[in-house]
Protein backbone atom coordinates (compact mmCIF):
# COMPACT_ATOMS: atom_id res chain seq x y z
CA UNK A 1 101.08 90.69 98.11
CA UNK A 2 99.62 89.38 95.17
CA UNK A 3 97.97 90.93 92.54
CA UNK A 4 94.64 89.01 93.33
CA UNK A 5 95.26 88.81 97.22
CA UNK A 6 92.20 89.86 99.68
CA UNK A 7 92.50 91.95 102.75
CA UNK A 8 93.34 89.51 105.75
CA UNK A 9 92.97 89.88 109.35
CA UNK A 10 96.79 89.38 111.33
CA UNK A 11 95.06 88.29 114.43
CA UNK A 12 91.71 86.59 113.34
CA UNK A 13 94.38 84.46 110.82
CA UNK A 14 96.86 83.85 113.85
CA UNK A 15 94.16 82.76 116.58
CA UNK A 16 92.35 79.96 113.39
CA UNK A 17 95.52 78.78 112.66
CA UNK A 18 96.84 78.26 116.28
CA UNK A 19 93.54 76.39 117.09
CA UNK A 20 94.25 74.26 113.93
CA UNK A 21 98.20 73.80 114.98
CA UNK A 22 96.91 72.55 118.46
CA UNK A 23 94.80 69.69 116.29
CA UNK A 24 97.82 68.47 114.96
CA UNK A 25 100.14 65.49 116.33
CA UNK A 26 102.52 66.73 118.72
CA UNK A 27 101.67 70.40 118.51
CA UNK A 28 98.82 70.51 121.14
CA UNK A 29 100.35 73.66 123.02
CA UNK A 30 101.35 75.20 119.40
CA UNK A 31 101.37 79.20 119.62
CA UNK A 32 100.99 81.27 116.87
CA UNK A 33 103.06 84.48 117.94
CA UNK A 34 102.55 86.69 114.41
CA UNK A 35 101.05 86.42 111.03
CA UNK A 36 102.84 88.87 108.57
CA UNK A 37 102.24 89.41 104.74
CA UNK A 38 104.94 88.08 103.33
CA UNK A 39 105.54 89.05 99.27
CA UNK A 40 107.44 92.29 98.29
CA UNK A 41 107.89 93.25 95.16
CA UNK A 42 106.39 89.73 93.24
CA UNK A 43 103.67 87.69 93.90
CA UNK A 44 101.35 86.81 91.23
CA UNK A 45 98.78 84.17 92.39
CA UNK A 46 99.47 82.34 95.96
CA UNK A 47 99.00 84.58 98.79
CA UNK A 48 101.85 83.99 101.01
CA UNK A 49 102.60 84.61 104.89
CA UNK A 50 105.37 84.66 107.21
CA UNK A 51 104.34 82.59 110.26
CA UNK A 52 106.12 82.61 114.27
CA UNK A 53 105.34 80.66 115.93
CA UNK A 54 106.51 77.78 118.70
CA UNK A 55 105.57 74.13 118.66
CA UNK A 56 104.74 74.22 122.60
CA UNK A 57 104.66 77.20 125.25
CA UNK A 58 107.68 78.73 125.95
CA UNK A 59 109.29 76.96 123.05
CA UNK A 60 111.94 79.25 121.07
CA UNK A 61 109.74 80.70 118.05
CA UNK A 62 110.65 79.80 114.40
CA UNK A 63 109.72 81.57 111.11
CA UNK A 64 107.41 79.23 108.59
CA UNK A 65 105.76 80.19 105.43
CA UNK A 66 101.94 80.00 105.01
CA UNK A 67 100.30 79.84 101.75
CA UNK A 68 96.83 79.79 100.05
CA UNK A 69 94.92 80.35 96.60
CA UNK A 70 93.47 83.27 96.02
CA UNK A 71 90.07 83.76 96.71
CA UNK A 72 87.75 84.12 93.86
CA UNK A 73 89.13 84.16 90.55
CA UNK A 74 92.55 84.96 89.72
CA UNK A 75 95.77 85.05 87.42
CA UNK A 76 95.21 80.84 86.63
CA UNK A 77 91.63 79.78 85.75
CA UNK A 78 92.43 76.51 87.39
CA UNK A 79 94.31 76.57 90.75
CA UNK A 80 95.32 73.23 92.49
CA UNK A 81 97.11 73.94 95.71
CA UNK A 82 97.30 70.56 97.13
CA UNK A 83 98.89 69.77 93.48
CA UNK A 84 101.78 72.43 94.56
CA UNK A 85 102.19 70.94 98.14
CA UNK A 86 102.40 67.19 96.18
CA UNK A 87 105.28 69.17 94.07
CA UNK A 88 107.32 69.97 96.45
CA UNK A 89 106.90 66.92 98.72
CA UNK A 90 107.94 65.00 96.05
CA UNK A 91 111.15 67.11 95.12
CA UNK A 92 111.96 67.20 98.70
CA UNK A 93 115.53 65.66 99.15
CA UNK A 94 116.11 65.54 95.36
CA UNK A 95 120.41 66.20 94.96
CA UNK A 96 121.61 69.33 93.48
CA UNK A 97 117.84 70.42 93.51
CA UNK A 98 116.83 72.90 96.36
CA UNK A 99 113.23 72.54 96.74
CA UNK A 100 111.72 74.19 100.40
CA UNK A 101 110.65 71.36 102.80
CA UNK A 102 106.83 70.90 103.33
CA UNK A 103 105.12 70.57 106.79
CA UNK A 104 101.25 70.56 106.49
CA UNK A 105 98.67 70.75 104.07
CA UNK A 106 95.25 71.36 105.26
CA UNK A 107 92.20 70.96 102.42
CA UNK A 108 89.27 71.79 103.99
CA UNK A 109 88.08 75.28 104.11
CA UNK A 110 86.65 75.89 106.93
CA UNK A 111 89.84 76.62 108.43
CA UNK A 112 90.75 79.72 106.34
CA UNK A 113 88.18 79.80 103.73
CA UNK A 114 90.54 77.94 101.41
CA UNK A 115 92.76 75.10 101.48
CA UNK A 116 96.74 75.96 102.53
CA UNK A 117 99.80 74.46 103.16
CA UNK A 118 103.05 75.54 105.55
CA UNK A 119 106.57 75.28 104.16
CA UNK A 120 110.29 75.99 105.61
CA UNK A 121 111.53 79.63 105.82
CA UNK A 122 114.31 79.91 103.77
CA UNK A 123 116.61 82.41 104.51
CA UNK A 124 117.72 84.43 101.81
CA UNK A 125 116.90 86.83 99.53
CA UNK A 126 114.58 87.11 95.64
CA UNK A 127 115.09 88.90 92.19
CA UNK A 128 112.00 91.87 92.78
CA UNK A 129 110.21 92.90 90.01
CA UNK A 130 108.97 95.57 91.38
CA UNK A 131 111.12 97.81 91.25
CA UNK A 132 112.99 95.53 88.80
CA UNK A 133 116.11 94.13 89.87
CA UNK A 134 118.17 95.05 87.31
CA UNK A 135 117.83 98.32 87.44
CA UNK A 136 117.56 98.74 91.91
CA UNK A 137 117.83 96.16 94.99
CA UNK A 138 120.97 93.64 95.58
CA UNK A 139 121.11 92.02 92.16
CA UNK A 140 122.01 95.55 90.63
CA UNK A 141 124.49 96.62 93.35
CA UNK A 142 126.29 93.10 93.18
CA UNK A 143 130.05 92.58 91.35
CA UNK A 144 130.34 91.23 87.79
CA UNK A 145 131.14 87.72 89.62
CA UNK A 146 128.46 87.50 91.72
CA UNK A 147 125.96 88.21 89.14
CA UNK A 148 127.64 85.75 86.88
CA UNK A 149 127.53 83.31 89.66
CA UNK A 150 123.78 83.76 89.98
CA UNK A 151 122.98 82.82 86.44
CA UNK A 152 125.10 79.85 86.10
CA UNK A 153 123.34 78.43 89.34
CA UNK A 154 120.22 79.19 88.46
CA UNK A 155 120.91 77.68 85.05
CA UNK A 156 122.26 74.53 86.42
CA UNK A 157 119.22 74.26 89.02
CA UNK A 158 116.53 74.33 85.93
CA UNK A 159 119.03 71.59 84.34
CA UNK A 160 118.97 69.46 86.98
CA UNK A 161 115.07 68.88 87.37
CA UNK A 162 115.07 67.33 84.00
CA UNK A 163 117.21 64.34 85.88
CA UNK A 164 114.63 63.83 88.41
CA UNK A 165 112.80 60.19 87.44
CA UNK A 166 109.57 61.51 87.28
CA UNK A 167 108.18 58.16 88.18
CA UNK A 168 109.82 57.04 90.84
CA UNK A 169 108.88 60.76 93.07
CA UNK A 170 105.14 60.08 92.00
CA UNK A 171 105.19 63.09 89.67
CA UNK A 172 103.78 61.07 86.71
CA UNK A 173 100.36 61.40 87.91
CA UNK A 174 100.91 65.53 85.89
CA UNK A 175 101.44 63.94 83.00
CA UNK A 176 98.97 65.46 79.65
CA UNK A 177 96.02 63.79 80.12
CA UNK A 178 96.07 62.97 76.47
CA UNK A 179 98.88 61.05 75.83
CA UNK A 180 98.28 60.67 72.27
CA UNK A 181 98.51 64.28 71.66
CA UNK A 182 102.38 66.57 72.03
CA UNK A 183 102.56 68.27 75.16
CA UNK A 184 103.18 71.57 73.44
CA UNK A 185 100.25 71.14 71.51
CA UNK A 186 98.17 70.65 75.13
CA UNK A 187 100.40 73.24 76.23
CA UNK A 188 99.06 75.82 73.34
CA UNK A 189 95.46 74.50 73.96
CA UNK A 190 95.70 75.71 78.12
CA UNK A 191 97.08 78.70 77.19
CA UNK A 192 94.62 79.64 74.69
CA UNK A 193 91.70 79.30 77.02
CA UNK A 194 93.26 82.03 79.17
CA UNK A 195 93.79 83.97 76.49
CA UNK A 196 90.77 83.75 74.73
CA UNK A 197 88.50 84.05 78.13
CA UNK A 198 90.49 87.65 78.64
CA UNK A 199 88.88 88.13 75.11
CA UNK A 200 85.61 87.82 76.50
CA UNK A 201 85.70 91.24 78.35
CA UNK A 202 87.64 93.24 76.07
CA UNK A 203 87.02 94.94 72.86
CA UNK A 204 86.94 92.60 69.95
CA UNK A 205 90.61 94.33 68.25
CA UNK A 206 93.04 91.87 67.93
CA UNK A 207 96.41 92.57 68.44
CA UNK A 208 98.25 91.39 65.50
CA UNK A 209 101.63 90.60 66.91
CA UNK A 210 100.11 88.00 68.98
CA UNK A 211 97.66 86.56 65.90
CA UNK A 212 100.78 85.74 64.19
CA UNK A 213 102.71 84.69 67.32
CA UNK A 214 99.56 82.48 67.60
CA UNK A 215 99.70 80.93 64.17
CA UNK A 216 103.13 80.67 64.38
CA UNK A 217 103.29 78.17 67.23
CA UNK A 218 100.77 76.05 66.09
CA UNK A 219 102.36 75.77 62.52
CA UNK A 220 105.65 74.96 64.05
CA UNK A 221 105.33 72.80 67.12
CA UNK A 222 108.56 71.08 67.04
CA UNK A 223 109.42 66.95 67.84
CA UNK A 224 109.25 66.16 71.57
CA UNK A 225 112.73 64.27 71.99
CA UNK A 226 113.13 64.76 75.64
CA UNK A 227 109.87 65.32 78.19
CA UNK A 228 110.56 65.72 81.99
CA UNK A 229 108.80 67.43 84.55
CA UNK A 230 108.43 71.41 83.88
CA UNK A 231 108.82 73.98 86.67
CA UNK A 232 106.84 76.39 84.70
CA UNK A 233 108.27 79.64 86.72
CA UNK A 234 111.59 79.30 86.32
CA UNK A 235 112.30 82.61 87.38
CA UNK A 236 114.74 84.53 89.67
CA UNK A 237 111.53 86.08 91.47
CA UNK A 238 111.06 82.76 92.05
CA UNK A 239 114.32 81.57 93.52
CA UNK A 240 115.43 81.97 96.95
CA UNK A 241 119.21 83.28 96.67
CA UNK A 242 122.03 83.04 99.53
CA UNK A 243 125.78 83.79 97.92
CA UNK A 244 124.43 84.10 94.89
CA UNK A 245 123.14 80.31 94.51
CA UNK A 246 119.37 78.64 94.66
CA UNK A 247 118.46 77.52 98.23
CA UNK A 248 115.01 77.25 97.82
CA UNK A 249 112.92 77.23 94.40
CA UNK A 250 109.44 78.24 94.66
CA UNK A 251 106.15 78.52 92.64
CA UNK A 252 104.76 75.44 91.40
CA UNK A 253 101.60 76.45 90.30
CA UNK A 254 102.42 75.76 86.50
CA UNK A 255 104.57 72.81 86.68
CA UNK A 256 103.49 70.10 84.04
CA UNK A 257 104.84 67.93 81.62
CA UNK A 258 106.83 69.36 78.78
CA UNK A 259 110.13 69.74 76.62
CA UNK A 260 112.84 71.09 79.73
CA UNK A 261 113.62 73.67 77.10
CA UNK A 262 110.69 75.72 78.13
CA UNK A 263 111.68 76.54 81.88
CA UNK A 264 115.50 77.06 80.07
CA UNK A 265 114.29 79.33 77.65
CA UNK A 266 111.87 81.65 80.60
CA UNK A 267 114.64 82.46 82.66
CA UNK A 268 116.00 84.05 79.62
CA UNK A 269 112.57 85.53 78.26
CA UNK A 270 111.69 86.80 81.62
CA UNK A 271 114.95 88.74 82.01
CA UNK A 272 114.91 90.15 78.41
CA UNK A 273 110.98 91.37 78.94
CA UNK A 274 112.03 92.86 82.74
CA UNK A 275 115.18 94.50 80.98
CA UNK A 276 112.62 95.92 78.17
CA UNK A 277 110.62 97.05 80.97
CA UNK A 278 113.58 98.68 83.35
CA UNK A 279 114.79 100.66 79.91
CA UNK A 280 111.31 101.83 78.39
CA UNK A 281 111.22 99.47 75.87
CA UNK A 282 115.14 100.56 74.52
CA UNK A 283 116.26 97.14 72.63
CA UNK A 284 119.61 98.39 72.90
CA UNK A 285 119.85 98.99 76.61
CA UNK A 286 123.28 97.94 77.92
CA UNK A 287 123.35 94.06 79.94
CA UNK A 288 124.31 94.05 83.65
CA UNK A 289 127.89 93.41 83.77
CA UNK A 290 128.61 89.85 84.60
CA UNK A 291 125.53 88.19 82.63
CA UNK A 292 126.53 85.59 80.00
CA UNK A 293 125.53 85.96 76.99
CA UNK A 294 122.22 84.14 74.94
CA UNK A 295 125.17 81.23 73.57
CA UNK A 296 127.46 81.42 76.95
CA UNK A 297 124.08 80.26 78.88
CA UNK A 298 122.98 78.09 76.36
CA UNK A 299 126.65 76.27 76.65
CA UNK A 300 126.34 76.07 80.37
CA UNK A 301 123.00 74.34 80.29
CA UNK A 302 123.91 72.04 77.46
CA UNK A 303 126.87 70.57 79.78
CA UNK A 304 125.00 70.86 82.64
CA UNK A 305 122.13 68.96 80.90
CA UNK A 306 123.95 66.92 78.93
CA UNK A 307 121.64 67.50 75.76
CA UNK A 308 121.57 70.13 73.16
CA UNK A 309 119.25 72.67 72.98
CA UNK A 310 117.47 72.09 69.56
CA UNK A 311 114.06 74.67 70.02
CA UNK A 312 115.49 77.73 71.98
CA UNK A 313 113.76 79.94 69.87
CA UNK A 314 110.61 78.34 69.35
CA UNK A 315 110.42 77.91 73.34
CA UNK A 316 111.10 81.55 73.84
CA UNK A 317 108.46 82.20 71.68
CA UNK A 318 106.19 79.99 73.84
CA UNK A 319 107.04 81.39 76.23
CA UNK A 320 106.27 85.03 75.37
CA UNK A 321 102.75 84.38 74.54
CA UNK A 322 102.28 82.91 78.07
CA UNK A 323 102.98 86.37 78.89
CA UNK A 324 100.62 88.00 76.39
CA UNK A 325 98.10 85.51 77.85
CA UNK A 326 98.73 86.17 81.49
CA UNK A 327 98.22 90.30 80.69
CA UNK A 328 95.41 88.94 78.31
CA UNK A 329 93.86 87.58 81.81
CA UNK A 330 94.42 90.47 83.83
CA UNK A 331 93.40 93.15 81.63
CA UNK A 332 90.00 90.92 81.30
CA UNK A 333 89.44 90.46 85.24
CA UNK A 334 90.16 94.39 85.41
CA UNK A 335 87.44 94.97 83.42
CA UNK A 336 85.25 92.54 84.46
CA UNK A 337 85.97 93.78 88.36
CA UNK A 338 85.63 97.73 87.16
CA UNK A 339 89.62 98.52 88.49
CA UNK A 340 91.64 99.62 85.72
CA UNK A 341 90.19 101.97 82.91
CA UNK A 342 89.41 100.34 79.95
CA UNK A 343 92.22 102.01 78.24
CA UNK A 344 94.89 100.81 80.25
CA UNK A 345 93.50 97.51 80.14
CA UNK A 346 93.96 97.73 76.62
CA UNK A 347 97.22 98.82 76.58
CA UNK A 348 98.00 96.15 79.36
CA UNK A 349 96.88 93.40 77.35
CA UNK A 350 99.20 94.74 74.16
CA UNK A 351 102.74 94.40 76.23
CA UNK A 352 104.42 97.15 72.95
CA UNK A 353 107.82 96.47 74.80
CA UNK A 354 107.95 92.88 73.67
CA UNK A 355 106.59 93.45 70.09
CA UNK A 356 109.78 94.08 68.10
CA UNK A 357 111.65 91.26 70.01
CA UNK A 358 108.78 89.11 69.27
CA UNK A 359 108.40 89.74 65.53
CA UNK A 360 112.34 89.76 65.16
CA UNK A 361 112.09 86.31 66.67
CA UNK A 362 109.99 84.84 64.54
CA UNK A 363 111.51 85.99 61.52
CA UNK A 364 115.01 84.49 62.50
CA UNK A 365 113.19 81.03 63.70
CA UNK A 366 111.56 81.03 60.22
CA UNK A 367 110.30 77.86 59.03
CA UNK A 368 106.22 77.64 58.28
């Protein structure tokens, strides 16, 4: 489950949502057979179900997925479900983009207690980051080829969204409200509230890695040639995987407007902070055999693309303060909810694995 998920009753869940099914057109004899959790091993914000059920009585069963917000506060301080179910509606049928078919979004509450929607099962398996697939699970175990084959999908998948005309699938309507303003610069200023809410419950020490980090990307917000519609997860957690290749990507929660760079450049600064992780912090832990390299990946999305990459390291940057933000927001709801010691909120909120990568980064980029 996720880390902000509530306790849920199986059968109480199954007999609302049956009784909601039956209101629906063409499902009056819906039954809801089981409602399982459905997360193992991610899961950082939706809480997400495995549905049976069978349109009418005696019907064969089929497998959907059920998801809601969390309830309360959680990892986003604004959380816009129906946004996600618009998301994926709209990349529905999109070529050479696997995006999981939607069936029903429900917004009123007094269903559930919060607004949900249903999408497709898709078979297949996910990257766990707990334990962290490079180290345990199927992604370890698998040949040099396979886990090549993986990356250069997954690579080509992120590429391809940037094709998607944005205003002909109704996505424009996620644009930056101010469009007089970068979308980094928006970016930074979303971000920053997170960040600096966390502040609110914690200690006032700074952590001076992510000071600099922070005057760093404002000083050198680069030119916005190219925007497209952002993923804004592009992860392999978040990636359902048969033979090694997307099926279904999931997680919209963050998508926006933005250079395509960013979701490019996360793939690559989530597996360098889970490899950190899996290896104690060891900046010279060995690759999985089979990954390309930083410049073979940055070839295969540059032909995939068609476009250079001209930020890669100022997006990687980006995108590790997201993460400093993110623990930034956890380590402040821990405290403000009394569940981790204030200690290990502290040292939460610090992430010391990514510090030397970070400051090394930054020193290459140069520039202000």
């Amino acid at each position: 489950m996720p880390i902000f998920a509530t306790q849920f009753d199986a059968a109480d869940m199954a007999r609302r949502l049956q009784d909601w099914l039956r209101r629906q057109p063409g499902l009056g004899g819906a039954v809801v057979h089981e409602v399982a959790e459905a997360t193992a091993g991610a899961g950082w914000s939706n809480e997400t179900y495995r549905v049976s059920l069978s349109p009418a009585p005696g019907a064969a069963p089929e497998k959907l997925i059920l998801r809601l917000p969390p309830e309360g506060e959680s990892l986003l301080m604004e959380y816009d479900i129906a946004r996600q179910y618009g998301t994926m509606k709209a990349l529905e049928g999109i070529p050479g983009y696997p995006a999981a078919r939607v069936r029903w979004f429900e917004g009123d509450t007094s269903v559930l207690g919060r607004p949900f929607y249903f999408m497709d099962f898709a078979e297949g398996r996910t990257a766990a980051d707990k334990p962290v697939y490079i180290t345990s699970g199927w992604i370890h175990e698998a040949s040099d080829d396979e886990r090549r084959r993986l990356w250069t999908s997954t690579i080509q998948a992120a590429a391809n969204l940037q094709k998607v005309d944005w205003r002909k699938t109704g996505l424009a309507a996620y644009q930056w409200p101010d469009r007089n303003r970068s979308c980094i610069e928006q970016h930074l200023d979303w971000w920053e509230r997170i960040y600096d809410w966390g502040a609110g419950f914690l200690p006032d020490e700074p952590v001076p890695i992510v000071v600099e980090l922070r005057r760093w990307l404002r000083a050198n917000m680069p030119r916005e040639e190219t925007v497209s519609f952002v993923w804004g997860d592009a992860r392999f957690a978040n990636v359902i995987y048969r033979d090694f290749r997307p099926v279904a990507l999931l997680d919209w929660e963050m998508s926006c407007f933005g250079d395509p760079e960013i979701d490019f450049t996360y793939i690559h600064f989530c597996h360098r902070h889970l490899q950190l992780i899996a290896h104690g912090g060891d900046i010279h832990a060995p690759e999985q055999g089979g990954v390309p390299s930083e410049d073979e990946c940055k070839a295969i999305y540059e032909s995939h693309a068609g476009r250079p990459l001209r930020n890669y390291d100022y997006y990687w940057l980006f995108n590790a303060f997201r993460i400093y933000c993110v623990r930034q927001r956890i380590a402040g709801l821990s405290v403000k909810w009394d569940t981790m010691a204030l200690d290990d909120a502290m040292r939460l909120r610090a992430v010391p694995t990514l510090e030397w990568e970070v400051g090394t980064r930054m020193t290459r980029a140069g520039r202000a």
